[in-house]
N, C-alpha and C. Protein backbone atom coordinates (compact mmCIF):
# COMPACT_ATOMS: atom_id res chain seq x y z
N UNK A 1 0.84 -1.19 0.00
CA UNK A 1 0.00 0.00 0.00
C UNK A 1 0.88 1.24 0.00
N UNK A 2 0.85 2.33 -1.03
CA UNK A 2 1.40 3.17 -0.97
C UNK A 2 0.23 4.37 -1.09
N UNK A 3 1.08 5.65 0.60
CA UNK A 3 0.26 6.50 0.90
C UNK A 3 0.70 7.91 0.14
N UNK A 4 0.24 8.88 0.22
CA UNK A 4 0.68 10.38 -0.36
C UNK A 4 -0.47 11.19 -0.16
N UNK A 5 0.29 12.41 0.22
CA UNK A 5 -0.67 13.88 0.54
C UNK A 5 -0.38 14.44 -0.78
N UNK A 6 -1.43 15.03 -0.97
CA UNK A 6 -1.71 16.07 -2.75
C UNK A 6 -1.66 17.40 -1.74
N UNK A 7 -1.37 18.15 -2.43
CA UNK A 7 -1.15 19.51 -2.32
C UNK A 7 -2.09 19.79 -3.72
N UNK A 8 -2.71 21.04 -3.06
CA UNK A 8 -3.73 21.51 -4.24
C UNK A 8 -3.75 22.45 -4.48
N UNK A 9 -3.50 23.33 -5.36
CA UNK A 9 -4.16 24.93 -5.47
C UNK A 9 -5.28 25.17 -6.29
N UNK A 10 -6.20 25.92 -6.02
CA UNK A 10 -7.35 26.38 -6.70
C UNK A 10 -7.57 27.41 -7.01
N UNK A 11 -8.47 27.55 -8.21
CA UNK A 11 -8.74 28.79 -8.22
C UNK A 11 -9.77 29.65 -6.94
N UNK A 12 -9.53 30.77 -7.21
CA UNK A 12 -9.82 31.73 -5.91
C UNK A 12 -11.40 31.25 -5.65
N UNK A 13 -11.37 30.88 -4.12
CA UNK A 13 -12.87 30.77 -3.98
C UNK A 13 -13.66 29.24 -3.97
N UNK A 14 -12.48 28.41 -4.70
CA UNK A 14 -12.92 26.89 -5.21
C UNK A 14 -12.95 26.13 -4.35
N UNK A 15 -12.11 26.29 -2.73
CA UNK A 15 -11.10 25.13 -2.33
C UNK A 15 -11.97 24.35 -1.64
N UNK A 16 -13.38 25.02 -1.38
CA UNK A 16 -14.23 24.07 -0.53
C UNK A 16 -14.97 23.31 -1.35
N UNK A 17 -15.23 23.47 -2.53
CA UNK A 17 -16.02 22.83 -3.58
C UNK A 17 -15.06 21.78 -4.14
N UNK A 18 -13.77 21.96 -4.62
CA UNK A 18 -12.96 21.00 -4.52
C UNK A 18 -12.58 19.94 -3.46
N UNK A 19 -12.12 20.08 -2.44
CA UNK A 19 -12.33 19.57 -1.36
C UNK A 19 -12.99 18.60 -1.17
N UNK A 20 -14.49 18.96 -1.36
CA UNK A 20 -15.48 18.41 -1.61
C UNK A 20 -15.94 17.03 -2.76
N UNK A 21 -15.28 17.29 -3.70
CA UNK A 21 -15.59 16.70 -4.84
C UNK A 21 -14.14 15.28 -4.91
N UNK A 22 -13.30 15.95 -4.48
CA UNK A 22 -12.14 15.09 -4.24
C UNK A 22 -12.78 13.99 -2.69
N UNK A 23 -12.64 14.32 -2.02
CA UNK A 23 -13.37 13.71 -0.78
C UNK A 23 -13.93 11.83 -1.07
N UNK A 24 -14.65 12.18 -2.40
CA UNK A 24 -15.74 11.13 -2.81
C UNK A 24 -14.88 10.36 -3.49
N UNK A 25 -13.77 10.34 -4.15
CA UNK A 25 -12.75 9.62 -4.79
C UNK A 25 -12.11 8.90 -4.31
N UNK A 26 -12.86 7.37 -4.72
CA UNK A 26 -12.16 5.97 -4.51
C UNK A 26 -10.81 5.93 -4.07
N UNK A 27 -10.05 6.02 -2.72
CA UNK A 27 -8.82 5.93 -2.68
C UNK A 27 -8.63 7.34 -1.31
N UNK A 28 -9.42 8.59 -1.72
CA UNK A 28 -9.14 9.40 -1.03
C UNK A 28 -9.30 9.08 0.52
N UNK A 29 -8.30 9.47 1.38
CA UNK A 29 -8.55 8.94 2.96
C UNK A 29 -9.40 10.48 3.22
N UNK A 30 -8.98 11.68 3.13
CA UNK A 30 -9.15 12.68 3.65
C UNK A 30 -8.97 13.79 2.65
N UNK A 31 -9.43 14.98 3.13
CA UNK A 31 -9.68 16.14 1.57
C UNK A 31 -9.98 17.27 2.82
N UNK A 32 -8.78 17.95 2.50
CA UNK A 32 -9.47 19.24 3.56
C UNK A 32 -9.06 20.53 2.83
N UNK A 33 -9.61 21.82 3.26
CA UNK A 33 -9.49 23.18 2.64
C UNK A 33 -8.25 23.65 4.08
N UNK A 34 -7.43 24.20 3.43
CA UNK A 34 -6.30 25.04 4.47
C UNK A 34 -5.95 26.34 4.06
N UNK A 35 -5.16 26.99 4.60
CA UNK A 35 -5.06 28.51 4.59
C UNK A 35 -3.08 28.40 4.04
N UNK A 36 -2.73 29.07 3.64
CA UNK A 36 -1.18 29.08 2.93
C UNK A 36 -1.26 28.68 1.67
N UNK A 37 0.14 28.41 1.37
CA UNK A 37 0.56 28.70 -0.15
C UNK A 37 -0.53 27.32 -1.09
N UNK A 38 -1.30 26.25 -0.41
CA UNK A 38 -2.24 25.31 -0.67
C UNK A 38 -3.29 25.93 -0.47
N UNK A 39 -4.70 25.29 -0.98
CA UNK A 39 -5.81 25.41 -0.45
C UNK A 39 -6.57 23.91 -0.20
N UNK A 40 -6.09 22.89 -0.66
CA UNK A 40 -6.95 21.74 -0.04
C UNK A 40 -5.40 20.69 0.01
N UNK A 41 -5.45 20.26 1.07
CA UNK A 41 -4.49 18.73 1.01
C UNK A 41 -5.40 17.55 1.34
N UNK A 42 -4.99 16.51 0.51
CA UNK A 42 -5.48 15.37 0.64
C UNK A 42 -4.53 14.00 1.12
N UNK A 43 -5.36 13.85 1.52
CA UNK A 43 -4.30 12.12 2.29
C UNK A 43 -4.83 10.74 1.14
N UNK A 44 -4.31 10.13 0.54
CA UNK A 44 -5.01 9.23 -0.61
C UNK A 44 -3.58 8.27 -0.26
N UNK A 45 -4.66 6.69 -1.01
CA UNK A 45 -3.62 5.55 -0.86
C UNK A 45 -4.01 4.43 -1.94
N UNK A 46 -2.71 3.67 -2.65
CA UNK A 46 -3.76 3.29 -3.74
C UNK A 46 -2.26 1.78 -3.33
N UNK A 47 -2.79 0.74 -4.23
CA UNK A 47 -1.94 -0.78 -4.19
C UNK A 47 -0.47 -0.84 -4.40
N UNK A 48 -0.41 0.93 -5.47
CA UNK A 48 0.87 0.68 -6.31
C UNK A 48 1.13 2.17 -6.45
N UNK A 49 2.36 2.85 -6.87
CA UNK A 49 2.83 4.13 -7.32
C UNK A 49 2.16 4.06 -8.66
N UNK A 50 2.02 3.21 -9.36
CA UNK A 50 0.98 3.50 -10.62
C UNK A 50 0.27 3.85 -10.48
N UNK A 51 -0.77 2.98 -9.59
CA UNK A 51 -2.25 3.25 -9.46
C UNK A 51 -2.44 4.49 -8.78
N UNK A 52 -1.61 5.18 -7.91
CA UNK A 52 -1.33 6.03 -7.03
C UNK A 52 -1.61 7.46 -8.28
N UNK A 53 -0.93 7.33 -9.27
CA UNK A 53 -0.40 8.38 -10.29
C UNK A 53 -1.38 8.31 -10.87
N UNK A 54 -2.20 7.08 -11.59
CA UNK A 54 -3.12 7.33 -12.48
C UNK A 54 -4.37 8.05 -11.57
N UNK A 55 -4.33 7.72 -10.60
CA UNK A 55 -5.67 8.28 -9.69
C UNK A 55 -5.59 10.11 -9.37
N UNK A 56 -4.41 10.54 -9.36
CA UNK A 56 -4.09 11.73 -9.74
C UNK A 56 -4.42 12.21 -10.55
N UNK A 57 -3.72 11.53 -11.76
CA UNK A 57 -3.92 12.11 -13.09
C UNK A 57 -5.38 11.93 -13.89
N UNK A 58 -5.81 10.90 -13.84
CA UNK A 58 -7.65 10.80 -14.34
C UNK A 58 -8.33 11.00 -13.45
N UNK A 59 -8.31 11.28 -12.05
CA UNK A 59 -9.31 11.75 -11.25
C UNK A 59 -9.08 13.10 -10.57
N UNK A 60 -8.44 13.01 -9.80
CA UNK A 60 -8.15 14.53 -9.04
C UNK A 60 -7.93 15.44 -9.85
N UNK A 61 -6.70 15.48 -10.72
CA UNK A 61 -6.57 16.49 -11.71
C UNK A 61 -7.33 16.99 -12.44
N UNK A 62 -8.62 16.24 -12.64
CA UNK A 62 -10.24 16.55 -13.56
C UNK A 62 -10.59 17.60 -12.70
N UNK A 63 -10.88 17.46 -11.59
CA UNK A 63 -11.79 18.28 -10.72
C UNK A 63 -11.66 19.93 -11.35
N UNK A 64 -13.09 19.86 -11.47
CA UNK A 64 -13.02 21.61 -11.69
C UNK A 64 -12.66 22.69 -10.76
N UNK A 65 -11.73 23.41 -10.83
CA UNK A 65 -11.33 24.60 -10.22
C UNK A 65 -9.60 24.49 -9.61
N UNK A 66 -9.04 22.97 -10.40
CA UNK A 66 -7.80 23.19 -9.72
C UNK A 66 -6.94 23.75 -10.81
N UNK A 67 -5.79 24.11 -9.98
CA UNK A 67 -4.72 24.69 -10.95
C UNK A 67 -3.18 24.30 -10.93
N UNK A 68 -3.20 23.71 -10.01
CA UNK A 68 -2.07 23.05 -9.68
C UNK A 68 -1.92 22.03 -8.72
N UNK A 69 -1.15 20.73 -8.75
CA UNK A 69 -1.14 19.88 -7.69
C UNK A 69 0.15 19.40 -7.42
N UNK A 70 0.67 18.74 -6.65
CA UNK A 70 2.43 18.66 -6.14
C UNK A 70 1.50 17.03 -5.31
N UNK A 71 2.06 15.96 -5.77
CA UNK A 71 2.26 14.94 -4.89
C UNK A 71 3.43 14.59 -4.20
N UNK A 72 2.83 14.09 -3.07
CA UNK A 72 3.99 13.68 -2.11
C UNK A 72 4.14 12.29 -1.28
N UNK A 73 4.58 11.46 -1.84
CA UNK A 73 4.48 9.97 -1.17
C UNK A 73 5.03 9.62 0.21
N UNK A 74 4.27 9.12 0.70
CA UNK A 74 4.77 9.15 2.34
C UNK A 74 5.86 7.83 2.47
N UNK A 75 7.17 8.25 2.61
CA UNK A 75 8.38 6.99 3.08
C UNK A 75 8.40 6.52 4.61
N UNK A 76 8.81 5.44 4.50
CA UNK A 76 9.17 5.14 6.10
C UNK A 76 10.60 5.14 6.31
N UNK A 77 11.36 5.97 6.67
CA UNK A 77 12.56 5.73 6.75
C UNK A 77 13.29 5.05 8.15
């Protein structure tokens, strides 16, 4: 199981509607709106770094109102 927080930016005004819409996505643990250089981080976990990426890229990245996203895979060191 591999985990990772998304970093999100939205457009002005979006981050709770995004948030929102991400939330419902197969995989997502958590979807919240925050204040700084982000406006929503998400906690998501998928079988594989593939599946991890494609779920990014055909799902989250769809969502209307984003503009940018930065993944970040959680290591155990």
């Amino acid at each position: 199981m591999v985990q990772a927080y998304i970093l999100i930016q939205t457009e002005v005004g979006k981050s709770s509607a995004v948030a929102e819409v991400i939330a419902k996505i197969p995989g997502v643990l958590l979807a919240e709106d925050v204040t700084g250089p982000y406006d929503v981080i998400v906690r998501a976990q998928a079988d594989t770094v593939d599946e991890l990426g494609r779920m990014v890229v055909a799902k989250v990245q769809q969502v209307d109102g984003i503009t940018r996203t930065l993944t970040c895979p959680v290591v155990h060191i």
